[in-house]
Protein backbone atom coordinates (compact mmCIF):
# COMPACT_ATOMS: atom_id res chain seq x y z
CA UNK A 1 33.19 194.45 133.33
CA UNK A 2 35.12 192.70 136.06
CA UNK A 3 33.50 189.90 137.81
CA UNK A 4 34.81 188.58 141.22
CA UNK A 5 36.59 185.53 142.08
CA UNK A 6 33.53 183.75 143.03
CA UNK A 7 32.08 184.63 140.06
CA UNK A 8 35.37 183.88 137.65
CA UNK A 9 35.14 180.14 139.54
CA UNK A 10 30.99 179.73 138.67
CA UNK A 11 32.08 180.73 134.85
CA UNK A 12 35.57 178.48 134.79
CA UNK A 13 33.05 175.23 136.25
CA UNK A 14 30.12 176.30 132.75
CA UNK A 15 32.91 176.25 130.61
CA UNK A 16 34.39 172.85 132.15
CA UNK A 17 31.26 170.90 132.22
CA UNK A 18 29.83 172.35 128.86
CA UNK A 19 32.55 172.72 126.23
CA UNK A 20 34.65 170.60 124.48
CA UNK A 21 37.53 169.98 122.10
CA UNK A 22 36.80 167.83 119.03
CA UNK A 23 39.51 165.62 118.05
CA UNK A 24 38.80 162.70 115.77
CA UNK A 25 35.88 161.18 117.19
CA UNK A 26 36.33 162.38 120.69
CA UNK A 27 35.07 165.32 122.65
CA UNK A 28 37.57 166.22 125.27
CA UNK A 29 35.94 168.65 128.14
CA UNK A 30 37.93 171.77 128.69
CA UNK A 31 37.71 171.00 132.66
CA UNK A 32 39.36 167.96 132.13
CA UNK A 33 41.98 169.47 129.26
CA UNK A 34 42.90 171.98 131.76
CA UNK A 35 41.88 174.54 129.74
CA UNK A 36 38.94 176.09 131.51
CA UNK A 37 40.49 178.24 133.85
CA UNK A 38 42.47 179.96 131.02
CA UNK A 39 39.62 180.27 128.68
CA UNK A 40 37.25 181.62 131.96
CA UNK A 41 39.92 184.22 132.13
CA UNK A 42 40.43 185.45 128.71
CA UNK A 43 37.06 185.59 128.35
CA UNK A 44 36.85 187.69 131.41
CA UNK A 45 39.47 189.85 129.42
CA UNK A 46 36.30 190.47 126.75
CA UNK A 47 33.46 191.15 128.83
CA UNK A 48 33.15 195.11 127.50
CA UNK A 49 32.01 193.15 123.96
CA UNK A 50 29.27 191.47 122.93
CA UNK A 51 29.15 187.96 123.43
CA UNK A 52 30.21 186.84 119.94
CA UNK A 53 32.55 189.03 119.80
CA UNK A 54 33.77 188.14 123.16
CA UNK A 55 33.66 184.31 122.45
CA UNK A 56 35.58 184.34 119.32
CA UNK A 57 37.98 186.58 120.72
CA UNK A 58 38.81 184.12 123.97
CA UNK A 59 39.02 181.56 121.83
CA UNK A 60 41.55 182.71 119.48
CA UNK A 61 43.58 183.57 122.72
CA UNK A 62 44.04 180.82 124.12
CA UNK A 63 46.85 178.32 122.99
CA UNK A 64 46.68 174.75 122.85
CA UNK A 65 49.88 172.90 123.22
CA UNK A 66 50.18 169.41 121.08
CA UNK A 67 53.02 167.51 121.24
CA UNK A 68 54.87 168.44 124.14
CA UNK A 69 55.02 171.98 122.34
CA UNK A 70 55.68 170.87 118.49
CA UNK A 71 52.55 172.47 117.76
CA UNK A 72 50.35 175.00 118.92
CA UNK A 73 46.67 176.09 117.72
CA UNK A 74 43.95 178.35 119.30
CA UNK A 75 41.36 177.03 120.91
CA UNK A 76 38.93 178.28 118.22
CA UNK A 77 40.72 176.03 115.37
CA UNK A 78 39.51 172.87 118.01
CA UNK A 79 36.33 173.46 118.79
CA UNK A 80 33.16 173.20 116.67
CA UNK A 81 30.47 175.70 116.08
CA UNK A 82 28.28 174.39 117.84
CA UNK A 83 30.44 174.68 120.89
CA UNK A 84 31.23 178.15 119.40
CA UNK A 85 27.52 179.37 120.20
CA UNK A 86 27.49 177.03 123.34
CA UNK A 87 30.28 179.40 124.58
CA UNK A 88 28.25 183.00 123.45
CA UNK A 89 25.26 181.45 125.26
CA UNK A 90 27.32 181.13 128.30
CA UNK A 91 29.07 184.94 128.41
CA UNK A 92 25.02 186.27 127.74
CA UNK A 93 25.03 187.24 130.69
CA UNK A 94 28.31 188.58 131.08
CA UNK A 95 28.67 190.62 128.17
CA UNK A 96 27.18 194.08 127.48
């Protein structure tokens, strides 16, 4: 399924507002991590699966940078389950 740009922008602003890193004791929004947009799109990428599927897929995708490049982890080993099912709640919709 391919959404339009409007569209793309509505589900890059969810994912901003509602889901977060977890490091230490801090939650750090992906809108302000600038890692929205690239998550919004790679989920975008998923859209013909369900919305598990779909979410743990995006999130594997996309790369985190630490460390001016030293290290780099998917998104999925950062976030917490809970922002796991927050993320298949939001591609509902989306997904088949």
């Amino acid at each position: 399924m391919n959404i339009d740009s409007a569209q793309l922008r509505e589900l890059q602003l969810a994912i901003a507002d509602r889901i977060y890193l977890q490091v230490q004791n801090w939650n750090l929004y992906l809108g302000d991590a600038g890692l929205s947009e690239a998550l919004a799109i790679e989920c975008q990428a998923h859209f013909n699966d369900e919305a598990n599927v779909a979410a743990q897929k995006a999130l594997e995708g996309v790369e985190v940078v630490l460390g001016k490049g030293k290290t780099k982890l998917p998104l999925s080993n950062l976030v917490s389950s809970d922002q796991f099912f927050e993320l298949e709640e939001i591609l509902a919709p989306y997904c088949r």
